[in-house]
C-alpha atoms as a PDB file:
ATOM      1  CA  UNK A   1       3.878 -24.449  -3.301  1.00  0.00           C
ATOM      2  CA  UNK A   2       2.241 -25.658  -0.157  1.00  0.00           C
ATOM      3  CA  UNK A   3      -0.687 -25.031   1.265  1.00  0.00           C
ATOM      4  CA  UNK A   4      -0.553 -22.704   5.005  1.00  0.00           C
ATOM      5  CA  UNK A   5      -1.994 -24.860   7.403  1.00  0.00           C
ATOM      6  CA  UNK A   6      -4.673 -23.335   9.383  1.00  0.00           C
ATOM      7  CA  UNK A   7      -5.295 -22.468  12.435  1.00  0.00           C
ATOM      8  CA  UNK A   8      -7.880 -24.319  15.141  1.00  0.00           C
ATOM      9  CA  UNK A   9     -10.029 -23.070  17.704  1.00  0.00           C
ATOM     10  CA  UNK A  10      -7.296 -23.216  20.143  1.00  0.00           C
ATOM     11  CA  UNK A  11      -5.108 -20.824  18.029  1.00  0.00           C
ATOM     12  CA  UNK A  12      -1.728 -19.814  18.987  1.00  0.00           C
ATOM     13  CA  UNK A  13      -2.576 -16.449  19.217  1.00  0.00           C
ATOM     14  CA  UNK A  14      -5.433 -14.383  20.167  1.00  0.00           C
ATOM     15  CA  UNK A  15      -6.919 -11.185  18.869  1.00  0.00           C
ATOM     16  CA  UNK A  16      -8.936  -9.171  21.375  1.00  0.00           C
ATOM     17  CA  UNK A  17     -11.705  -7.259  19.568  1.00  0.00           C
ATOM     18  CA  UNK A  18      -9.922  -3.866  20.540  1.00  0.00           C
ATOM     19  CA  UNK A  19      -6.544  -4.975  19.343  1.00  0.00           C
ATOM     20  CA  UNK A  20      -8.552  -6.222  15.653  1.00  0.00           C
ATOM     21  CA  UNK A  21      -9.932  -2.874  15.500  1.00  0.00           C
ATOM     22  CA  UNK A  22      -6.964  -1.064  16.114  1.00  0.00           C
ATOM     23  CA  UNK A  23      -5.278  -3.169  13.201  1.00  0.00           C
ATOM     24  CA  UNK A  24      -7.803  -2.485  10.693  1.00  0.00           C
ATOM     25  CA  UNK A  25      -7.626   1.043  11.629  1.00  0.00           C
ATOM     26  CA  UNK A  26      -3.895   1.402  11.241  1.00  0.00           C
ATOM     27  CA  UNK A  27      -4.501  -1.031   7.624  1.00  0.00           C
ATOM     28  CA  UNK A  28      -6.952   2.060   6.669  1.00  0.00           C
ATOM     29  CA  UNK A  29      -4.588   4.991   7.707  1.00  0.00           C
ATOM     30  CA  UNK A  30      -1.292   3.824   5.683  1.00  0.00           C
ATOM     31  CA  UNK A  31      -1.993   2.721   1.882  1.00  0.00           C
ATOM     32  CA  UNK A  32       1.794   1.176   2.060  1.00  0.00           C
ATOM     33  CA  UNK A  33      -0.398  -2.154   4.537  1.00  0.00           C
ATOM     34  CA  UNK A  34      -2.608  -2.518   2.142  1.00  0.00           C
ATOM     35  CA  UNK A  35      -3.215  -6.217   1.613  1.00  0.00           C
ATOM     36  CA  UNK A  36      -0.615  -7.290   4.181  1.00  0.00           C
ATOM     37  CA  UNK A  37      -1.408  -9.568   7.313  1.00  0.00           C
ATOM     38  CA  UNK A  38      -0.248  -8.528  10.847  1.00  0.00           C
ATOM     39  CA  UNK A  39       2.461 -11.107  11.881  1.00  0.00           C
ATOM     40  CA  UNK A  40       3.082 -11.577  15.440  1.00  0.00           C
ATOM     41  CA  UNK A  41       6.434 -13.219  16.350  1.00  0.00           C
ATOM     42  CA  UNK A  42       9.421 -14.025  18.533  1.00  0.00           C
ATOM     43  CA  UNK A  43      12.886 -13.264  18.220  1.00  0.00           C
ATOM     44  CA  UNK A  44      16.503 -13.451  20.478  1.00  0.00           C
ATOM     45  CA  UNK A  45      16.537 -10.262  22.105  1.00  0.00           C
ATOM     46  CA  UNK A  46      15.090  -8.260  24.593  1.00  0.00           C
ATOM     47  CA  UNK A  47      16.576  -8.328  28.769  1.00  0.00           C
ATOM     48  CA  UNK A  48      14.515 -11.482  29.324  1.00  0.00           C
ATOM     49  CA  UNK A  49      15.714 -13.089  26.392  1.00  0.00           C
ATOM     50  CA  UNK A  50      12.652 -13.505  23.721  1.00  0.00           C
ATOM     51  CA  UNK A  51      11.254 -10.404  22.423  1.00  0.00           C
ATOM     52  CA  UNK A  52       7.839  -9.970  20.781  1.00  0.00           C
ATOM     53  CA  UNK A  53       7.405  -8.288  17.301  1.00  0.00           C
ATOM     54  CA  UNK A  54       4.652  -7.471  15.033  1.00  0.00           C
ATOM     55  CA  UNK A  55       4.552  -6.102  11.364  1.00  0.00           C
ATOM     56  CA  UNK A  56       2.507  -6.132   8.472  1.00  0.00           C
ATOM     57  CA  UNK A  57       3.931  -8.789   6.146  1.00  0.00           C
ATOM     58  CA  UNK A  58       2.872 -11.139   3.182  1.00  0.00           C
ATOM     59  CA  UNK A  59       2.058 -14.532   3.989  1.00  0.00           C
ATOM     60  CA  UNK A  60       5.134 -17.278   3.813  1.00  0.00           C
ATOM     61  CA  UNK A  61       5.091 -21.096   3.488  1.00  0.00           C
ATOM     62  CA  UNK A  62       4.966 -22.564   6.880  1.00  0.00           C
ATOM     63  CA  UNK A  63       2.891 -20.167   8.456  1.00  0.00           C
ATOM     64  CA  UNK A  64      -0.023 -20.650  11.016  1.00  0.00           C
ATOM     65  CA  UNK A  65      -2.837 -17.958   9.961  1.00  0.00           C
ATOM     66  CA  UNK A  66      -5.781 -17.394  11.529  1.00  0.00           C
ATOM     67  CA  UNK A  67      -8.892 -14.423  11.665  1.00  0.00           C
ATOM     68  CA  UNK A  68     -10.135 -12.631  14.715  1.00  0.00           C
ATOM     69  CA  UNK A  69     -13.206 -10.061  14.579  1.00  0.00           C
ATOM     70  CA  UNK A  70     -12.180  -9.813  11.038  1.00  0.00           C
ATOM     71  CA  UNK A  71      -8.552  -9.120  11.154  1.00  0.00           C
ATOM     72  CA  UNK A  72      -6.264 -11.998   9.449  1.00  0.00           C
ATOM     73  CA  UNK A  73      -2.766 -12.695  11.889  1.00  0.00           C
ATOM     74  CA  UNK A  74       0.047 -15.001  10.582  1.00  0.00           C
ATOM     75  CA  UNK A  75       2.934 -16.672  12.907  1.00  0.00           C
ATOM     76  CA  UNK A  76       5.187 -18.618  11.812  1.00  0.00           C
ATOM     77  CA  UNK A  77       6.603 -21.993  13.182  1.00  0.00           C
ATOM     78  CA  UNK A  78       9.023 -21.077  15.400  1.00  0.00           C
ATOM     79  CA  UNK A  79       6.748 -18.267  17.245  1.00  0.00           C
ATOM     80  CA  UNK A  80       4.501 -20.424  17.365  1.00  0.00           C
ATOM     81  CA  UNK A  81       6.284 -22.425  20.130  1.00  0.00           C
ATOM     82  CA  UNK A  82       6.022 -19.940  22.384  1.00  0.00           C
ATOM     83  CA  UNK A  83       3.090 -17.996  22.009  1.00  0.00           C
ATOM     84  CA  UNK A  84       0.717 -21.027  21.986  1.00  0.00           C
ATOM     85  CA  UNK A  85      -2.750 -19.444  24.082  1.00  0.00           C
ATOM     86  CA  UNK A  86      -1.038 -16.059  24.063  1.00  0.00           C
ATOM     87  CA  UNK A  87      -3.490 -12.933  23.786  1.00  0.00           C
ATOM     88  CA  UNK A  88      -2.927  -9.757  21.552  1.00  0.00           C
ATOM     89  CA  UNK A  89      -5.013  -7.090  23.547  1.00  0.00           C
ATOM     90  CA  UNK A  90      -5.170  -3.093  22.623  1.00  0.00           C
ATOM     91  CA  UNK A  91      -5.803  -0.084  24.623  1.00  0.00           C
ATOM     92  CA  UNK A  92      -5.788   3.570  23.810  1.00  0.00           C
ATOM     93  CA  UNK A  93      -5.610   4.961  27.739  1.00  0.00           C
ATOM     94  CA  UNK A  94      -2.860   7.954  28.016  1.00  0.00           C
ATOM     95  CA  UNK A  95      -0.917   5.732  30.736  1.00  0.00           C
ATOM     96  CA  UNK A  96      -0.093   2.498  29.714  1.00  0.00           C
ATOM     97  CA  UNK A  97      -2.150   2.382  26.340  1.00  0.00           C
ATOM     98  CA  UNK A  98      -0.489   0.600  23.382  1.00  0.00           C
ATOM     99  CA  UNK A  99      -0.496  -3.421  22.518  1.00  0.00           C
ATOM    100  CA  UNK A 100      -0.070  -5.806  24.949  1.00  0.00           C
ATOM    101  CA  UNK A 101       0.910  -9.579  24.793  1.00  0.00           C
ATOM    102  CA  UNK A 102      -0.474 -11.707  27.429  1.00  0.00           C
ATOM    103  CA  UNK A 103       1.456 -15.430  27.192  1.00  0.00           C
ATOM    104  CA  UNK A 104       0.898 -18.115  29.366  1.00  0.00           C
ATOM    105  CA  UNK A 105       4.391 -19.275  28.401  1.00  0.00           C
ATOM    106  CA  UNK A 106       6.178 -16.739  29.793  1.00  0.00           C
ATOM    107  CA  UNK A 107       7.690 -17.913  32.844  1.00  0.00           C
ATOM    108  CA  UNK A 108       9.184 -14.370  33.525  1.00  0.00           C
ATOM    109  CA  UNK A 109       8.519 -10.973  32.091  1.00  0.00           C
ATOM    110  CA  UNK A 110      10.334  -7.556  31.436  1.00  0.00           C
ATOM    111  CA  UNK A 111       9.255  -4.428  32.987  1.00  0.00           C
ATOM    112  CA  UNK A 112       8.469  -2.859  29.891  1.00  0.00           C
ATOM    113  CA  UNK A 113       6.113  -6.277  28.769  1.00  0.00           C
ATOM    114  CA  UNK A 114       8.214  -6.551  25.598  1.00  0.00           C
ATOM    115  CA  UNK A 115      10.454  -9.270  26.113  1.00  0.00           C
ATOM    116  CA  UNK A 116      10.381 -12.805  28.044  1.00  0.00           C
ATOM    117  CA  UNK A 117      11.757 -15.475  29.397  1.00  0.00           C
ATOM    118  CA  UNK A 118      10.435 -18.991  28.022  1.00  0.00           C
END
């Protein structure tokens, strides 16, 4: 088995402390995420073409982890591509609250901030 490389200081993704908090708390609230790791990702999709994703998962062979304000995150390789310096932020305001993924990759983004074009 090999071993998941890890990531550096300039991860691939980013963890605001608000969006590690959140994750713990939602960890804490369903027993069913209990030692599982938030994976961000890509996939084909969305009405810019990439979409993001994010579930609680095991870790695979291949993947890029890393820990923010305490909260492990996995990506795997082909994610990784495109969300190099992106930013996983978390707000609970009644307009607009939710996740949001900030990438500097994106060279065009959806109204709804889901999906992408690379």
């Amino acid at each position: 088995m090999s071993e998941t490389p890890t990531l550096t200081a300039d991860s691939v993704v980013n963890l605001t402390e608000s969006a590690a908090r959140e994750i713990r708390g939602m960890i804490e609230r369903d027993p069913a995420n209990t030692g599982k790791t938030l994976r961000v990702f890509v996939e084909a999709g969305g009405c810019s073409g990439l979409q993001y994703g994010m579930v609680f998962d095991e870790s695979r062979a291949g993947d890029l982890q890393a820990e923010f304000h305490g909260t492990r995150v996995l990506v795997d390789e082909f994610s990784a591509t495109h969300l190099k310096g992106a930013v996983v932020d978390f707000s609970d305001a009644l307009s607009g609250g939710g996740f949001k993924i900030t990438n500097p990759n994106a060279r065009q983004s959806c109204g709804c901030g889901k999906s992408f074009e690379a």
